[in-house]
C-alpha atoms as a PDB file:
ATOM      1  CA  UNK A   1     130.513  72.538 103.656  1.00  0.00           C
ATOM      2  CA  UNK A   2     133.581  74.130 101.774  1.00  0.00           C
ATOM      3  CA  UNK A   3     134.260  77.842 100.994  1.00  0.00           C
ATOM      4  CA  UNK A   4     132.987  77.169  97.235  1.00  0.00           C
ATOM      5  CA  UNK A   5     129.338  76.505  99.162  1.00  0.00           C
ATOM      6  CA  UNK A   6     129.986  79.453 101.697  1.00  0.00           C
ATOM      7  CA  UNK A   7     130.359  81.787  99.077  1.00  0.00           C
ATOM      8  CA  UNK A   8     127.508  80.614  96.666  1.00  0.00           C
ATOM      9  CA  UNK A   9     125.328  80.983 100.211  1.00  0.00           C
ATOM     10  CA  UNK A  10     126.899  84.346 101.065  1.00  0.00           C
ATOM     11  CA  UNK A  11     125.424  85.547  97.021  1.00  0.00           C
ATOM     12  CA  UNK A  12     121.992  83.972  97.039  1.00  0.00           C
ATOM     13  CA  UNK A  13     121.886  85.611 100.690  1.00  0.00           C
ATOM     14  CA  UNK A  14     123.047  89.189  99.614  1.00  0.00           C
ATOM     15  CA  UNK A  15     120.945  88.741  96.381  1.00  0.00           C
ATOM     16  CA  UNK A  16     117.597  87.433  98.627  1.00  0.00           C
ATOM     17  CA  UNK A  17     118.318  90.886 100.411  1.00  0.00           C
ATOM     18  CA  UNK A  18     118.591  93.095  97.676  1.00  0.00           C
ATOM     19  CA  UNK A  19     114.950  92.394  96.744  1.00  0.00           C
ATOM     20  CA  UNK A  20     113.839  92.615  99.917  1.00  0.00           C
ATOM     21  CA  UNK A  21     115.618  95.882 100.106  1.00  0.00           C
ATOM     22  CA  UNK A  22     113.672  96.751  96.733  1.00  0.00           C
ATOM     23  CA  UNK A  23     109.882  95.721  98.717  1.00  0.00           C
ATOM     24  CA  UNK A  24     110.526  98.043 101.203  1.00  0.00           C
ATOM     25  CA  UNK A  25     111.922 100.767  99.353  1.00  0.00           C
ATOM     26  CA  UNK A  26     107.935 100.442  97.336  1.00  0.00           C
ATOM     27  CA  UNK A  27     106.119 100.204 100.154  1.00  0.00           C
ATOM     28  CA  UNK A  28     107.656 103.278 101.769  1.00  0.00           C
ATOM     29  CA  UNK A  29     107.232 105.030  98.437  1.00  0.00           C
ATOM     30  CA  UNK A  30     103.688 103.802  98.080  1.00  0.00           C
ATOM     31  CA  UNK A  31     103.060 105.061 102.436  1.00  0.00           C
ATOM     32  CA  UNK A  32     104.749 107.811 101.850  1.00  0.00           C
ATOM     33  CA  UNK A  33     102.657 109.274  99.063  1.00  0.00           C
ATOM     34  CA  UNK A  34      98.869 108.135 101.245  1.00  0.00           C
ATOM     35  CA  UNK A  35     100.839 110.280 104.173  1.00  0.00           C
ATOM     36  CA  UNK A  36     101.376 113.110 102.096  1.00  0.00           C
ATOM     37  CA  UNK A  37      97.525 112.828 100.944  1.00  0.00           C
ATOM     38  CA  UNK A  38      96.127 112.648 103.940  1.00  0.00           C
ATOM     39  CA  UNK A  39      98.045 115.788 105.085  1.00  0.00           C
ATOM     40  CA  UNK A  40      96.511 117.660 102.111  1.00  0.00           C
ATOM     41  CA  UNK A  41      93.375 116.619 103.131  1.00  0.00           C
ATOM     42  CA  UNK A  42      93.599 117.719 107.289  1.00  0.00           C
ATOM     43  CA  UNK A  43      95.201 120.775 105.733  1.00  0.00           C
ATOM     44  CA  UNK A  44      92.274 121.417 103.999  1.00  0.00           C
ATOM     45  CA  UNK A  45      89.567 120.608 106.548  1.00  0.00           C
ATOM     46  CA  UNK A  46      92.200 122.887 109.017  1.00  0.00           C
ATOM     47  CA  UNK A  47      91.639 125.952 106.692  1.00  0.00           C
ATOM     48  CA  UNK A  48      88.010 125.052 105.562  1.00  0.00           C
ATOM     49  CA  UNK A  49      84.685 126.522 108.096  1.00  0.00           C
ATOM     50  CA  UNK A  50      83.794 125.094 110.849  1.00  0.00           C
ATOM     51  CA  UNK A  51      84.880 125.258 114.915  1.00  0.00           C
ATOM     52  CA  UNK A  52      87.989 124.106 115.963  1.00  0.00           C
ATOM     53  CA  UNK A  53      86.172 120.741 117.681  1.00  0.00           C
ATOM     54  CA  UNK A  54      84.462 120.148 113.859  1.00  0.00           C
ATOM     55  CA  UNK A  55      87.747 120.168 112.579  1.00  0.00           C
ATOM     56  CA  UNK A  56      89.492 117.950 115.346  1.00  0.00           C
ATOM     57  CA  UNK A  57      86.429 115.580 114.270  1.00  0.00           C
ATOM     58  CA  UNK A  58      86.999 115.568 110.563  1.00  0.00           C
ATOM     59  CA  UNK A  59      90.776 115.423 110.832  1.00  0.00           C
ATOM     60  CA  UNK A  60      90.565 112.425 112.890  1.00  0.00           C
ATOM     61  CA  UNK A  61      87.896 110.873 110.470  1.00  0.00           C
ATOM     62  CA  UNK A  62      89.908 111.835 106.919  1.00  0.00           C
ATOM     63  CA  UNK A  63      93.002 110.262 108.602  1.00  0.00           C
ATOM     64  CA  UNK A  64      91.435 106.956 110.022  1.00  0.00           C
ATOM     65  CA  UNK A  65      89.907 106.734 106.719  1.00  0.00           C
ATOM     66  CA  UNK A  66      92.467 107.500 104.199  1.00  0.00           C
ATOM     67  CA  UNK A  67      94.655 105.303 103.030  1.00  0.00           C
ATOM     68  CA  UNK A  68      93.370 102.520 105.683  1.00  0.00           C
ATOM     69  CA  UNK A  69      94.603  98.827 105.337  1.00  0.00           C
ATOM     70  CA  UNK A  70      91.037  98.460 104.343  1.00  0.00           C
ATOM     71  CA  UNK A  71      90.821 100.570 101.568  1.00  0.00           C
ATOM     72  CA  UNK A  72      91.500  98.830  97.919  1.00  0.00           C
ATOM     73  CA  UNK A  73      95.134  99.309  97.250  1.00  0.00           C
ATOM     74  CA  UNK A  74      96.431 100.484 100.210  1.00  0.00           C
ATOM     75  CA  UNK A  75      99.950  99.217 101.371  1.00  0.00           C
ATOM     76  CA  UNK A  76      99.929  96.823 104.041  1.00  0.00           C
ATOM     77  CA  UNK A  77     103.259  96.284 106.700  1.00  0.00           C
ATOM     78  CA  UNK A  78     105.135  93.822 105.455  1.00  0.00           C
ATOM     79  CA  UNK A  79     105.358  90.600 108.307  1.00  0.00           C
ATOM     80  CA  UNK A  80     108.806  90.166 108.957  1.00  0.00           C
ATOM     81  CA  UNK A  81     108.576  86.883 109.253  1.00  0.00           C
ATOM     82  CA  UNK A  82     107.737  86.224 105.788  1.00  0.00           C
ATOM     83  CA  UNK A  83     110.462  87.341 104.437  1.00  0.00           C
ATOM     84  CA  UNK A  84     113.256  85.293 102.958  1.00  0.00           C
ATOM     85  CA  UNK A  85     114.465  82.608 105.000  1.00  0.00           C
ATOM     86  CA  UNK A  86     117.405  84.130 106.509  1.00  0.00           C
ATOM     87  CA  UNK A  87     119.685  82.845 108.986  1.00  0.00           C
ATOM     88  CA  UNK A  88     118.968  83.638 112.657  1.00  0.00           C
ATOM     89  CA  UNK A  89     122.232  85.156 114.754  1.00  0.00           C
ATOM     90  CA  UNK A  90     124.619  82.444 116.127  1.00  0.00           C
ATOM     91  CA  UNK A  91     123.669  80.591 119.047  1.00  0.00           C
END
């Protein structure tokens, strides 16, 4: 393998790892915004009637339940190991 090929692999790897870069930068968008939701929501049941042990209850509820992995839509964690085949650190 000569530089020429080095440096065409060193680009397609820095390129594979902008986009990858770009995935995560989404999905922490897209987690971020179902954290801030759910924190309006426990605010809310925090503020609303009730006893404190109601509360505890429905603040645990909204939060298990909002923005779940097994709601429509949600954002999942990515696998790392389905990302772009990268090489491993030298043996």
């Amino acid at each position: 393998m000569g530089i020429d090929d080095l440096v065409n692999k060193a680009k397609d790897l820095a390129g594979k790892g902008k986009d990858v870069a770009g995935d995560v930068t989404e999905k922490a968008k897209e987690v971020g915004s179902r954290v801030a939701e759910d924190a309006r929501e426990v605010k809310d049941i925090a503020t609303g009637e009730g006893s404190i042990q109601d509360k505890a209850k429905a603040a645990v509820e909204a939060v298990k339940d909002g923005g779940g992995p097994d709601e429509p839509g949600a954002p999942t964690v990515p696998d790392p190991g389905a990302g772009p085949d990268l090489p491993g650190p030298p043996a």
